[in-house]
C-alpha atoms as a PDB file:
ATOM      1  CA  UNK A   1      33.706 -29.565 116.866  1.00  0.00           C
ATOM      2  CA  UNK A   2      33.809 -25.578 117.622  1.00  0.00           C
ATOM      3  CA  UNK A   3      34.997 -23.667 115.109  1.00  0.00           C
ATOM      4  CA  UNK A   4      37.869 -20.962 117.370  1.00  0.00           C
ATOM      5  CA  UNK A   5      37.763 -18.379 115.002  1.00  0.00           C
ATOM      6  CA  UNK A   6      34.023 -18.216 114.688  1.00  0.00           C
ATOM      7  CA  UNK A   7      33.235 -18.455 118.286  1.00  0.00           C
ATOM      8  CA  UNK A   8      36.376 -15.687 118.623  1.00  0.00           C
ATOM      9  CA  UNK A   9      34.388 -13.309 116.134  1.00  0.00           C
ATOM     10  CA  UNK A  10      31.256 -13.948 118.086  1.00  0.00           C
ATOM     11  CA  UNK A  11      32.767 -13.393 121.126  1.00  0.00           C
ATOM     12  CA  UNK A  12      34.369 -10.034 120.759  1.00  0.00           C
ATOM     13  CA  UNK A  13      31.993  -8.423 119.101  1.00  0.00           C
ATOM     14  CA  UNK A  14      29.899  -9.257 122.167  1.00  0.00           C
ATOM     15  CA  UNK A  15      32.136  -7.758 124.094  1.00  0.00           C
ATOM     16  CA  UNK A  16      32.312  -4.892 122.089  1.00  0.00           C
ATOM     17  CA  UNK A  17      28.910  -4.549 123.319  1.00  0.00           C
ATOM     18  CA  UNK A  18      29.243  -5.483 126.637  1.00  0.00           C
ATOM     19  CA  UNK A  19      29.628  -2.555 129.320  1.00  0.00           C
ATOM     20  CA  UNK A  20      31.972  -4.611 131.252  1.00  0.00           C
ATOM     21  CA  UNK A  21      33.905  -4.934 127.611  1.00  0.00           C
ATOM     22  CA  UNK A  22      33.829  -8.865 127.786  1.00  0.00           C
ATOM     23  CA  UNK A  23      32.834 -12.200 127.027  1.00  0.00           C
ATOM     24  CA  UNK A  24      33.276 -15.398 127.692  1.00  0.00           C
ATOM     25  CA  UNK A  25      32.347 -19.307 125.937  1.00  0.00           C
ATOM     26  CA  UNK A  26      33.226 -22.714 128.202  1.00  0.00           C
ATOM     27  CA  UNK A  27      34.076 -24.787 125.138  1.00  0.00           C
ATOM     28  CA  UNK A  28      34.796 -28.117 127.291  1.00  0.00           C
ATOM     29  CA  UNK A  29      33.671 -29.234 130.431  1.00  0.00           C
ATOM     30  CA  UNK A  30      35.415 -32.863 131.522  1.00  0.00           C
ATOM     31  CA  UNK A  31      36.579 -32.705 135.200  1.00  0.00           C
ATOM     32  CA  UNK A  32      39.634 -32.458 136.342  1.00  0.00           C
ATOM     33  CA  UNK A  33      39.731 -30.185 132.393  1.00  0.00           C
ATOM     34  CA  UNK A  34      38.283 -27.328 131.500  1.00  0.00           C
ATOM     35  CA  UNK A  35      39.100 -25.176 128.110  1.00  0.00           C
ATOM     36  CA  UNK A  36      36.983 -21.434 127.675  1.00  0.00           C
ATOM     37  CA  UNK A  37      37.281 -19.005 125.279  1.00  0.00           C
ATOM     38  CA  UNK A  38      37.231 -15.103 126.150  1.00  0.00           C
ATOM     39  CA  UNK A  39      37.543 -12.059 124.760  1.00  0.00           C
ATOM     40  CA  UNK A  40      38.097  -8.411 126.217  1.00  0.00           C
ATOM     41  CA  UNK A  41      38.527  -5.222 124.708  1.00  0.00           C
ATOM     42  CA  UNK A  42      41.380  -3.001 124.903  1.00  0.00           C
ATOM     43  CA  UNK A  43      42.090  -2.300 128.550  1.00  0.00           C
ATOM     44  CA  UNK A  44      39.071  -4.345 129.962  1.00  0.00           C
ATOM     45  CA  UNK A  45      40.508  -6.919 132.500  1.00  0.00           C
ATOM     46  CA  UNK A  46      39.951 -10.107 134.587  1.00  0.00           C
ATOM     47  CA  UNK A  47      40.667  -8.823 138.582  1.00  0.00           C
ATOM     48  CA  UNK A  48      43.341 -10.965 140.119  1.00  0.00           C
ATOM     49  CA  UNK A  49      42.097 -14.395 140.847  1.00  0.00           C
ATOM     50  CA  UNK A  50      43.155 -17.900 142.211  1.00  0.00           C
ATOM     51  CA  UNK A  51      45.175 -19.970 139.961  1.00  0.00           C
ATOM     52  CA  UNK A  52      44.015 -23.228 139.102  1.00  0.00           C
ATOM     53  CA  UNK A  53      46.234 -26.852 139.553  1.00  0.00           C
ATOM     54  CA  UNK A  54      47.615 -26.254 136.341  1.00  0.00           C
ATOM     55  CA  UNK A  55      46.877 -24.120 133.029  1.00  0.00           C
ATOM     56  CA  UNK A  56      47.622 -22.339 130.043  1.00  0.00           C
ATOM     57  CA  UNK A  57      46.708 -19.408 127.735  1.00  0.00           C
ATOM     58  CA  UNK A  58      47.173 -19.251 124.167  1.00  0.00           C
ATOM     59  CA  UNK A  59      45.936 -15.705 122.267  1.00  0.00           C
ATOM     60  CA  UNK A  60      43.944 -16.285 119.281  1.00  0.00           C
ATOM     61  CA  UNK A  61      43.760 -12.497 118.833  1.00  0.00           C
ATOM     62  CA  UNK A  62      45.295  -9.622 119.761  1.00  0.00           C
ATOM     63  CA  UNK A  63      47.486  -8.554 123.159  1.00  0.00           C
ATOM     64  CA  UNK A  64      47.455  -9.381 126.309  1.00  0.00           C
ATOM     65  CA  UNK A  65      49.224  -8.771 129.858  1.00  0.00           C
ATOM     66  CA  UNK A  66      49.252 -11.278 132.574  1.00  0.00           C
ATOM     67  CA  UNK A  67      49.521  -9.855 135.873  1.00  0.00           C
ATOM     68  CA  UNK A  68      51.238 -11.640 138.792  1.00  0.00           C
ATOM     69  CA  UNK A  69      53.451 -10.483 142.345  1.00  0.00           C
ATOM     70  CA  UNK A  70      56.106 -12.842 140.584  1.00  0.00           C
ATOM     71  CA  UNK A  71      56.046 -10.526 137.101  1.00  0.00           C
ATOM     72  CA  UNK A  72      54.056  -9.629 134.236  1.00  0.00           C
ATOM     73  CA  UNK A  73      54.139 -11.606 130.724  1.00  0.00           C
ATOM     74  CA  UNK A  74      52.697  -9.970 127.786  1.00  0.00           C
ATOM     75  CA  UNK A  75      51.544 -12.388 124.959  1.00  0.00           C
ATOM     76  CA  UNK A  76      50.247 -11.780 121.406  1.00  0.00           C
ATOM     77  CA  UNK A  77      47.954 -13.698 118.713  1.00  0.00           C
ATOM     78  CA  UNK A  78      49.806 -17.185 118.464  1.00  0.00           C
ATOM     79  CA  UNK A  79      51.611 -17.203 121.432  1.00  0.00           C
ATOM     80  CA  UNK A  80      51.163 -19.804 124.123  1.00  0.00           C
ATOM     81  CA  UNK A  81      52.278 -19.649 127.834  1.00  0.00           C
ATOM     82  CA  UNK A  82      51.371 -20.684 131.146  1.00  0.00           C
ATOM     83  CA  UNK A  83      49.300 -19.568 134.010  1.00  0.00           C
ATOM     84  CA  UNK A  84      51.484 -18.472 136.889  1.00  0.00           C
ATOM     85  CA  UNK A  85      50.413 -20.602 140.028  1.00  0.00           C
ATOM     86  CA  UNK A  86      49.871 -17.352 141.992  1.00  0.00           C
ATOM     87  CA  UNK A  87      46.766 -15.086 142.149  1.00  0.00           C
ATOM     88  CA  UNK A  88      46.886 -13.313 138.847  1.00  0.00           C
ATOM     89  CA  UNK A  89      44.874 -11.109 136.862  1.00  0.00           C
ATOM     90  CA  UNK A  90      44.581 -10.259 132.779  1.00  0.00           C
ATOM     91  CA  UNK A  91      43.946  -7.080 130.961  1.00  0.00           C
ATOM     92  CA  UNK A  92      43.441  -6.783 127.393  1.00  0.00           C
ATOM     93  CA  UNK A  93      46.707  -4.931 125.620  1.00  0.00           C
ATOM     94  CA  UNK A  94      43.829  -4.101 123.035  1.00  0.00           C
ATOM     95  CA  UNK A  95      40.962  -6.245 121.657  1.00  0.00           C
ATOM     96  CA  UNK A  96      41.870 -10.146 122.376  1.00  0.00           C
ATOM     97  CA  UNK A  97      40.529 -13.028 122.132  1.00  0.00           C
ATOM     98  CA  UNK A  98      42.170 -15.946 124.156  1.00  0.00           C
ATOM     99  CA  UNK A  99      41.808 -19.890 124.768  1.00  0.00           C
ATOM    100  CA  UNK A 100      42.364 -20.833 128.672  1.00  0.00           C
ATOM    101  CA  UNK A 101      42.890 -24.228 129.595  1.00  0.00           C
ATOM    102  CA  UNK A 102      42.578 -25.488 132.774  1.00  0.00           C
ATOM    103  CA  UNK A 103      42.868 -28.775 135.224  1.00  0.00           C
ATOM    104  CA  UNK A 104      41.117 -27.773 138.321  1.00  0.00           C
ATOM    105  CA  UNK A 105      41.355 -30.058 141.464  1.00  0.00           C
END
């Protein structure tokens, strides 16, 4: 078993160190599922990407902004929502980790 608030420590304090001011941890790997951990520092962000079949993104610390053409959703530590099915992007409100869960095809 992983331990999310270890791996979320370990995580942002890499990248705190990182110049790109991230890091990232695939926690499972069983196709069509996939669940990764990543953290970002405050204002780093994920460029606007394709959406997978289906998934969701719960913050285990801090802020962050999902980006999509169909509106923006901010979410905070404990909140859970879903991953527009639109190209999207993330930035980091300030230091966050997160827990993204996806089914690809």
């Amino acid at each position: 078993m992983n331990d999310l608030n270890a791996l979320a420590d370990e995580h942002l304090a890499a990248a705190r160190s990182s110049p790109h001011g991230r890091s990232a941890h695939r926690l499972l790997q069983q196709p069509p599922l996939r669940q990764t951990v990543i953290a970002l520092t405050s204002g780093s962000s994920l460029d606007e990407h394709n959406a997978p079949l289906a998934a969701s993104l719960q913050v285990l610390r801090g802020a962050v902004r999902i980006t999509a053409p169909s509106g923006d959703v901010e979410l905070t530590a404990g909140g859970l929502g879903a991953i527009p099915r639109e190209r999207h992007g993330l930035l980091a409100l300030e230091d966050a980790v997160v827990l993204l869960t996806a089914v690809n095809d």
